[in-house]
PDB file of N, CA and C in Angstrom:
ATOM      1  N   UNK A   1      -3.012 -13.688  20.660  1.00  0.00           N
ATOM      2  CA  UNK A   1      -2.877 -13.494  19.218  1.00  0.00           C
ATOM      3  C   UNK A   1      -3.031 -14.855  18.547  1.00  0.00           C
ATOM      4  N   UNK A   2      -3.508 -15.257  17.455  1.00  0.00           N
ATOM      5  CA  UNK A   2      -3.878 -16.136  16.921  1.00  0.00           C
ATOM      6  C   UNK A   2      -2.756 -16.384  15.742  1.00  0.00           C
ATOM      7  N   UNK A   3      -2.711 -17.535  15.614  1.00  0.00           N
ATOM      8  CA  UNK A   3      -2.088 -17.989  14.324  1.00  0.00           C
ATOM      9  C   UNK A   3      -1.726 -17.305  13.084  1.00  0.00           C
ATOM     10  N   UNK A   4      -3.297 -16.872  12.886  1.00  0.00           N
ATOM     11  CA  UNK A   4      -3.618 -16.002  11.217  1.00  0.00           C
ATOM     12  C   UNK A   4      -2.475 -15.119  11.436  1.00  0.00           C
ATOM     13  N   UNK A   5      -3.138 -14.372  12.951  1.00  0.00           N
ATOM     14  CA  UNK A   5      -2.650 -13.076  13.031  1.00  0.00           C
ATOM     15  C   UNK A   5      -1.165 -12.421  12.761  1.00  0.00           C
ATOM     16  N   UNK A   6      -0.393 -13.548  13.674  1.00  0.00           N
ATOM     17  CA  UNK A   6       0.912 -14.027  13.058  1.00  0.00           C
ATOM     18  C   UNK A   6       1.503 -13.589  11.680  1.00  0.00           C
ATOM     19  N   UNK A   7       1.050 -14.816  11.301  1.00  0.00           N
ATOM     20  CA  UNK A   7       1.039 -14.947  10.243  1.00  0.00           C
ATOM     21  C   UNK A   7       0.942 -13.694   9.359  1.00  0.00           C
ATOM     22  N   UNK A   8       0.130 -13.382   9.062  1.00  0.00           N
ATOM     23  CA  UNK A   8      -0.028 -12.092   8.141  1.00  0.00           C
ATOM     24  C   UNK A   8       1.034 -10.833   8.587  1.00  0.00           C
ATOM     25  N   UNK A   9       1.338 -10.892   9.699  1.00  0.00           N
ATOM     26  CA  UNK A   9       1.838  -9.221  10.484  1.00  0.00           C
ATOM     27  C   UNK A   9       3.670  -9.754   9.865  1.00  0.00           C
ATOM     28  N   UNK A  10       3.878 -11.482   9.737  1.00  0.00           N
ATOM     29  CA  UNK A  10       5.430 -11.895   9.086  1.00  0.00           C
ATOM     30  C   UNK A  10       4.968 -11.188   7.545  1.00  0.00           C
ATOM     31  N   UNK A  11       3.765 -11.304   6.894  1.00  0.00           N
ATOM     32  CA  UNK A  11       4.563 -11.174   5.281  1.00  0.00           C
ATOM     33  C   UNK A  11       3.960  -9.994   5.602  1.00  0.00           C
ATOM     34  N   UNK A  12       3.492  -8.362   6.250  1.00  0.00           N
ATOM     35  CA  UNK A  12       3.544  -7.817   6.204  1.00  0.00           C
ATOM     36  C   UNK A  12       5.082  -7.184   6.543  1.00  0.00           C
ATOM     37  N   UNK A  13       5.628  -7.551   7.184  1.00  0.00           N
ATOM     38  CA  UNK A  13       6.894  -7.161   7.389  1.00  0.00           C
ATOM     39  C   UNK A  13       7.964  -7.528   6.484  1.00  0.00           C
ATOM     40  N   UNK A  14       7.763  -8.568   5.452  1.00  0.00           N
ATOM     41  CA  UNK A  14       8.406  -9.146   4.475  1.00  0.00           C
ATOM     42  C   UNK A  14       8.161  -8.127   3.646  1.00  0.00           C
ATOM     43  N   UNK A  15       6.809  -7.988   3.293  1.00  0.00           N
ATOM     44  CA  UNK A  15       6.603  -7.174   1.700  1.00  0.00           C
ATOM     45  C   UNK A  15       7.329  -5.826   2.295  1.00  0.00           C
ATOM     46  N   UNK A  16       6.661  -4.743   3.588  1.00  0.00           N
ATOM     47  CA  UNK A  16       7.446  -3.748   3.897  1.00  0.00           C
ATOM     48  C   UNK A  16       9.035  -3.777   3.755  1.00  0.00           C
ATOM     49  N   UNK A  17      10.049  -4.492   3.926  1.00  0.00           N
ATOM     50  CA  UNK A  17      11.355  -4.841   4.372  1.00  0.00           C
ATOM     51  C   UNK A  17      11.959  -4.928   2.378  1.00  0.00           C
ATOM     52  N   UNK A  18      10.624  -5.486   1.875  1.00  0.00           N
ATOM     53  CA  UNK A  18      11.378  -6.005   0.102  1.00  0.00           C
ATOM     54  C   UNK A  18      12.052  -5.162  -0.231  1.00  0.00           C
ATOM     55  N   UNK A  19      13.387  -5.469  -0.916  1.00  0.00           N
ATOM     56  CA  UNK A  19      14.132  -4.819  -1.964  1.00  0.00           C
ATOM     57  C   UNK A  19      13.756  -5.135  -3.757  1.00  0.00           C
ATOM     58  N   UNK A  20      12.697  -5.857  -3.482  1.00  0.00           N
ATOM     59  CA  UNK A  20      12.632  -6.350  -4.619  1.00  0.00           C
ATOM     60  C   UNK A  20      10.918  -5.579  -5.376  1.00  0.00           C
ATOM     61  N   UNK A  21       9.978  -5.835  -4.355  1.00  0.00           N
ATOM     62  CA  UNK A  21       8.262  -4.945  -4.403  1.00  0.00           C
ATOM     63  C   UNK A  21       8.205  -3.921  -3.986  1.00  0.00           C
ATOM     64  N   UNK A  22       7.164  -3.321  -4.627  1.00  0.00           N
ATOM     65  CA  UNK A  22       6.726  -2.077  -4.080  1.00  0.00           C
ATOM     66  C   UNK A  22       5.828  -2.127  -2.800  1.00  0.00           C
ATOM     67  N   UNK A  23       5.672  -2.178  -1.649  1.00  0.00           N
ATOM     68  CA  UNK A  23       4.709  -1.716  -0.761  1.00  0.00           C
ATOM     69  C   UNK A  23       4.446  -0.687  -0.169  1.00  0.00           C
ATOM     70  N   UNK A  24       3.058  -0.607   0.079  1.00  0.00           N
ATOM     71  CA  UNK A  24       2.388   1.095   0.832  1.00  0.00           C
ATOM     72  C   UNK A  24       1.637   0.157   1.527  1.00  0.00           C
ATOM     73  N   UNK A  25       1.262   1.670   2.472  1.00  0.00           N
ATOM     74  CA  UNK A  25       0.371   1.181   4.062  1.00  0.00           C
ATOM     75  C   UNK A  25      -0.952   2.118   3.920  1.00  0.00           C
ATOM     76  N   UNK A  26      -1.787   2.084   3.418  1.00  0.00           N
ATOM     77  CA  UNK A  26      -3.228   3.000   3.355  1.00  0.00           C
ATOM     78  C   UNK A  26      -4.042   2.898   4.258  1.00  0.00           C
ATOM     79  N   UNK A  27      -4.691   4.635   4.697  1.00  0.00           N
ATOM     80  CA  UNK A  27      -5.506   4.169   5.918  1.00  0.00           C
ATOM     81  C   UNK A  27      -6.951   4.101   5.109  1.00  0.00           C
ATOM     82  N   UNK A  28      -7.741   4.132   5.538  1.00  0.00           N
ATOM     83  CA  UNK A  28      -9.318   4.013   5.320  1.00  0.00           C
ATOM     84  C   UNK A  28      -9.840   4.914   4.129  1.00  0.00           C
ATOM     85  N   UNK A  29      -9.021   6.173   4.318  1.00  0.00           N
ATOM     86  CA  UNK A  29      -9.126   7.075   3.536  1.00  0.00           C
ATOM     87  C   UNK A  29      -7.981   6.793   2.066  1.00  0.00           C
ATOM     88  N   UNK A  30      -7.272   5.699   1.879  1.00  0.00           N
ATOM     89  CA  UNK A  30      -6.732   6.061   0.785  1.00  0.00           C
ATOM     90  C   UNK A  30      -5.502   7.117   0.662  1.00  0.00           C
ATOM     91  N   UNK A  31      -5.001   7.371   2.210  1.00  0.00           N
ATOM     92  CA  UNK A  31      -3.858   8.058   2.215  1.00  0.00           C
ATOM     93  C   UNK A  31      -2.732   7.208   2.625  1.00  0.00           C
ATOM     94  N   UNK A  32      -2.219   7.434   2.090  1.00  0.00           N
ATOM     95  CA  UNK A  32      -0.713   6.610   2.406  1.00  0.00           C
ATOM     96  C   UNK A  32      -0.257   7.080   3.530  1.00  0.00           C
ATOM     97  N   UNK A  33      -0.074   6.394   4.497  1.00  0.00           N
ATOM     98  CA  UNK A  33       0.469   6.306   5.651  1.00  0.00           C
ATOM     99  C   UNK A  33       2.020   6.246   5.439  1.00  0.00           C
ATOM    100  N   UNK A  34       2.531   5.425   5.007  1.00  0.00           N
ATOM    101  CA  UNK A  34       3.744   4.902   4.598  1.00  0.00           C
ATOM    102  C   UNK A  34       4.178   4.113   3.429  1.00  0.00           C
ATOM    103  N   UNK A  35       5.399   3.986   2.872  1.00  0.00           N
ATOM    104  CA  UNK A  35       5.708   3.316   1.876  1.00  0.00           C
ATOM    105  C   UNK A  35       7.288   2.417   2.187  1.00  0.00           C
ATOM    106  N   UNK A  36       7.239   1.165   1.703  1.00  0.00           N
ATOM    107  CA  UNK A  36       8.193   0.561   1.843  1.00  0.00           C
ATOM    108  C   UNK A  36       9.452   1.451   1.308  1.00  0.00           C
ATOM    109  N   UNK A  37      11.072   0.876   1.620  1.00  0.00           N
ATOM    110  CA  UNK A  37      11.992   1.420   1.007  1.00  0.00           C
ATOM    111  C   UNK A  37      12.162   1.667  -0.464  1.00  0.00           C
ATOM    112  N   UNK A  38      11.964   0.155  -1.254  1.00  0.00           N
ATOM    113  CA  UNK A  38      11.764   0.346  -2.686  1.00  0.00           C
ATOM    114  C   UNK A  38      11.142   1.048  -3.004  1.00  0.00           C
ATOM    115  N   UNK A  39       9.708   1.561  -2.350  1.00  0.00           N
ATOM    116  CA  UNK A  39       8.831   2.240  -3.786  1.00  0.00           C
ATOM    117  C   UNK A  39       9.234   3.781  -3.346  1.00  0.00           C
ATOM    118  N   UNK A  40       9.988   4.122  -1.887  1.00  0.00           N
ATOM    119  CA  UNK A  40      10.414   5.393  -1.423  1.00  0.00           C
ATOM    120  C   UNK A  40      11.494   5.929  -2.458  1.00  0.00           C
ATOM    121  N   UNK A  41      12.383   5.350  -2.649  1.00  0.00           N
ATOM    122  CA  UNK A  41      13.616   5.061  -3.315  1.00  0.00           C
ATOM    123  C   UNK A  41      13.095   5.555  -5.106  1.00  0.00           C
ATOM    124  N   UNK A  42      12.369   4.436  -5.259  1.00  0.00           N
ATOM    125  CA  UNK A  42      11.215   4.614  -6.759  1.00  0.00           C
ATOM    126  C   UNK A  42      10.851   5.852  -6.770  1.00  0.00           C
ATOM    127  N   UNK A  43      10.352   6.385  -6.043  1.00  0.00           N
ATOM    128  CA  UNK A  43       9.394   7.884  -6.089  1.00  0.00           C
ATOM    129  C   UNK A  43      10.106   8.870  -5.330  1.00  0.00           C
ATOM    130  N   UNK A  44      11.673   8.979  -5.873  1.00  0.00           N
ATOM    131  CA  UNK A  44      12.370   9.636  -4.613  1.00  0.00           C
ATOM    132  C   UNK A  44      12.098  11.752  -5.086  1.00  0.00           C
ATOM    133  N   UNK A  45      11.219  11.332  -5.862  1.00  0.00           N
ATOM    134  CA  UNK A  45      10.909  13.172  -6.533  1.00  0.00           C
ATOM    135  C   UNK A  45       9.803  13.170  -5.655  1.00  0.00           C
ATOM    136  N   UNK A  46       9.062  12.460  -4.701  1.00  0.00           N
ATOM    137  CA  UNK A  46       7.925  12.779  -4.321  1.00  0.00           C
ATOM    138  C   UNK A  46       7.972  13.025  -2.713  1.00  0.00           C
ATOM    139  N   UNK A  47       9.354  12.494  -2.313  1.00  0.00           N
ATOM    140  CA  UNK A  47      10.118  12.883  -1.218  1.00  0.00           C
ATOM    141  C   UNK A  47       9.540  12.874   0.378  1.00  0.00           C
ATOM    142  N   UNK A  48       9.143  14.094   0.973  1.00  0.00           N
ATOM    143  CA  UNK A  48       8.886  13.715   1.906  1.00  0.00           C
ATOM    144  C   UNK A  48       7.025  14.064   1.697  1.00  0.00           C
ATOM    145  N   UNK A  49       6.581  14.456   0.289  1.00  0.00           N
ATOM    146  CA  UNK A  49       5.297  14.229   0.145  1.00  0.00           C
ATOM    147  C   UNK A  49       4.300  13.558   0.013  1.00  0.00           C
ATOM    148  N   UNK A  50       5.086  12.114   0.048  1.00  0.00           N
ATOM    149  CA  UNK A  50       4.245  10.909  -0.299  1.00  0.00           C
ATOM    150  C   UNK A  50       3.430  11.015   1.020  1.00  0.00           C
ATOM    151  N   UNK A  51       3.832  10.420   2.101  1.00  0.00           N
ATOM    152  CA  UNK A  51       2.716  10.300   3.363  1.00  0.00           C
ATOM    153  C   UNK A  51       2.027  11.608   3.835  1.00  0.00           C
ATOM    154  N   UNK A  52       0.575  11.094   3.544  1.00  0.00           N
ATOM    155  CA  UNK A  52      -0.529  12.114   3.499  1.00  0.00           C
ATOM    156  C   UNK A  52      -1.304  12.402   2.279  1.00  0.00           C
ATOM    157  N   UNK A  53      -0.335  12.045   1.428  1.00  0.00           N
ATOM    158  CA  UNK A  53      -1.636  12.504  -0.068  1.00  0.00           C
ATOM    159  C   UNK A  53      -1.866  10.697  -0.332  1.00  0.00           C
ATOM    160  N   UNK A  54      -2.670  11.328  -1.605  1.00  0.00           N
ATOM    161  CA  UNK A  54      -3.715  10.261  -1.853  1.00  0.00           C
ATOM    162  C   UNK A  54      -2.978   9.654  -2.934  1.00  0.00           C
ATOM    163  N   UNK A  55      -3.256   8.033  -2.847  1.00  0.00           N
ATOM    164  CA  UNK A  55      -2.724   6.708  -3.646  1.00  0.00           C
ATOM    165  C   UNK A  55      -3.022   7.039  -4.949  1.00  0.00           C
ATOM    166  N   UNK A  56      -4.338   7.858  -5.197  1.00  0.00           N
ATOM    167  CA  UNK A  56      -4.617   8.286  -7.249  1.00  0.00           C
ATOM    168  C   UNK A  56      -4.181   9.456  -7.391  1.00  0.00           C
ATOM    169  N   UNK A  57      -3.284  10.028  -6.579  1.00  0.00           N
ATOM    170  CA  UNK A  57      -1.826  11.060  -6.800  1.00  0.00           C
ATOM    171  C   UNK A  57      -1.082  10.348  -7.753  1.00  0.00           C
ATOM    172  N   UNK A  58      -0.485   9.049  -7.774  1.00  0.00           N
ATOM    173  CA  UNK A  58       0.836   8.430  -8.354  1.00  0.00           C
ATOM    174  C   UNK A  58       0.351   7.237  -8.677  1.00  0.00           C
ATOM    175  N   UNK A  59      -1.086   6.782  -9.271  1.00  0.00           N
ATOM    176  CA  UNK A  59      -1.341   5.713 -10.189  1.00  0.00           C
ATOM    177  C   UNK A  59      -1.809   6.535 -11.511  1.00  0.00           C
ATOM    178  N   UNK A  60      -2.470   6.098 -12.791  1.00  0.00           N
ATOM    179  CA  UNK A  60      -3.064   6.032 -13.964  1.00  0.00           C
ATOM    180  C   UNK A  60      -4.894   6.388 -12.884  1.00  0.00           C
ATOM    181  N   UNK A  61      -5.452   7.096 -13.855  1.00  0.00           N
ATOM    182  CA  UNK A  61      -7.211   6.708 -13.407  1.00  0.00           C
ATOM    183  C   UNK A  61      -7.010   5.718 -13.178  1.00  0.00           C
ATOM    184  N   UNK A  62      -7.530   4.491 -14.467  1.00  0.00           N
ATOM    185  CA  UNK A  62      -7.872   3.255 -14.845  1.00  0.00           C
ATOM    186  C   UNK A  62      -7.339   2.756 -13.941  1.00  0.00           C
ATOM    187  N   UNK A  63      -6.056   2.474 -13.404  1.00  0.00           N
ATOM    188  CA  UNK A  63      -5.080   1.416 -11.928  1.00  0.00           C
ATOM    189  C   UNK A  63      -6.138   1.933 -11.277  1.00  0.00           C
ATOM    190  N   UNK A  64      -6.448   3.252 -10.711  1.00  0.00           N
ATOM    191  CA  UNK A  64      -7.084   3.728  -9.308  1.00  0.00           C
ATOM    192  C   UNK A  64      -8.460   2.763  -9.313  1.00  0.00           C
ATOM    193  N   UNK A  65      -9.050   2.876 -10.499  1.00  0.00           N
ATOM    194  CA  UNK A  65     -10.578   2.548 -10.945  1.00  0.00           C
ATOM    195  C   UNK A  65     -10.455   1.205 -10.868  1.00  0.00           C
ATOM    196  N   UNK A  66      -9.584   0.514 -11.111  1.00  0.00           N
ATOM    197  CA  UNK A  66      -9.579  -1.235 -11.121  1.00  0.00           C
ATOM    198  C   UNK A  66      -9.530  -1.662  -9.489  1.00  0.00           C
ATOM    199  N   UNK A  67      -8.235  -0.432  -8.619  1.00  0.00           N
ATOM    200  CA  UNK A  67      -8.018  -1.179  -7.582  1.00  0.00           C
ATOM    201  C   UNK A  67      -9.084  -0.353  -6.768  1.00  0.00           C
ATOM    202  N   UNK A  68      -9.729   0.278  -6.490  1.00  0.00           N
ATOM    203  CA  UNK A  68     -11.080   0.537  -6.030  1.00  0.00           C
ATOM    204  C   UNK A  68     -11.570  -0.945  -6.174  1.00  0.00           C
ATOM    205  N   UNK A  69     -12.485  -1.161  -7.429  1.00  0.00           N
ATOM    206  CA  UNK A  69     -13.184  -2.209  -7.666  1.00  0.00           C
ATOM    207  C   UNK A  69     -13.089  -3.675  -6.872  1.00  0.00           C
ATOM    208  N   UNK A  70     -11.225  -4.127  -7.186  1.00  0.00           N
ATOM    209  CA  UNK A  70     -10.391  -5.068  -6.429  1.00  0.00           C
ATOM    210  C   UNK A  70     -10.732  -4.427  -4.739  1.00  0.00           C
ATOM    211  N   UNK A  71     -10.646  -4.152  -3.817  1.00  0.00           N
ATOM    212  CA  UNK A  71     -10.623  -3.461  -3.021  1.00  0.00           C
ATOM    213  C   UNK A  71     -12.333  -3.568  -2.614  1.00  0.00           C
ATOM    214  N   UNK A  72     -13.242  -3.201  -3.374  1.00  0.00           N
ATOM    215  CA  UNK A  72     -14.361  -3.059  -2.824  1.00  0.00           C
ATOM    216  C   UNK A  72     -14.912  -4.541  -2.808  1.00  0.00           C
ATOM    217  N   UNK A  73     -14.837  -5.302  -3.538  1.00  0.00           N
ATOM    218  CA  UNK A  73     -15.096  -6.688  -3.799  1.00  0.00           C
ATOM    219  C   UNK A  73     -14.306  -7.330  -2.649  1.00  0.00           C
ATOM    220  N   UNK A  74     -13.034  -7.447  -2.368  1.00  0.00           N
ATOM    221  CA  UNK A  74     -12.766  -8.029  -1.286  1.00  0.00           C
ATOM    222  C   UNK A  74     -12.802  -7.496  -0.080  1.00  0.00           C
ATOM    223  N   UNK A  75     -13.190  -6.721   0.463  1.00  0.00           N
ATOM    224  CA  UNK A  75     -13.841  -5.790   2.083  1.00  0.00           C
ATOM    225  C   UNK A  75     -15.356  -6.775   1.690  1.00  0.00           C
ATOM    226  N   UNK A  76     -16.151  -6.462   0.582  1.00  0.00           N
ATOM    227  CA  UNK A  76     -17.527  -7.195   0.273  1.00  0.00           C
ATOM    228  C   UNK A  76     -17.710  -8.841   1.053  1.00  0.00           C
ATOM    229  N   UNK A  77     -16.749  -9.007   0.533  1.00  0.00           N
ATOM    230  CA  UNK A  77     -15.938 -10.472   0.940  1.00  0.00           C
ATOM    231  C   UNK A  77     -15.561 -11.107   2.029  1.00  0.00           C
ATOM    232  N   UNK A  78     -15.232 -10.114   2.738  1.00  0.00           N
ATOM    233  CA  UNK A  78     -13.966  -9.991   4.431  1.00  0.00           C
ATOM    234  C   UNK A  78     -13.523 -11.514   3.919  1.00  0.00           C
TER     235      UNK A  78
END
């Protein structure tokens, strides 16, 4: 395992673990795999439906349409 790798898998476990941010885990498809405690807690009407539906379930269009864009530009990027 490399350095980076490290590295990134600590503030993935930081942002997951926050009491303070919202984090989710999306697979390829834009389904939420999982969601940190806070945003579980946040969306506690959406219960045990969050994992499996789709992330432009519980944004605005426009958020979905920006973070597409954000999102396609940096994969463009690696």
């Amino acid at each position: 395992m490399n350095p980076n790798s490290l590295s990134s898998l600590q503030t993935e476990e930081k942002l997951y673990s926050s009491t303070y941010l919202f984090a989710i885990l999306l697979d390829n498809k834009q389904q939420i795999v999982s969601a940190n405690p806070k945003l579980s807690q946040e969306l506690e009407f959406a219960g045990s439906k969050l994992n499996g539906s789709s992330l432009s379930d519980y944004i605005f269009p426009n958020d979905f349409s920006k973070y597409q864009f954000l999102l396609e530009n940096t994969l463009s990027q690696k």
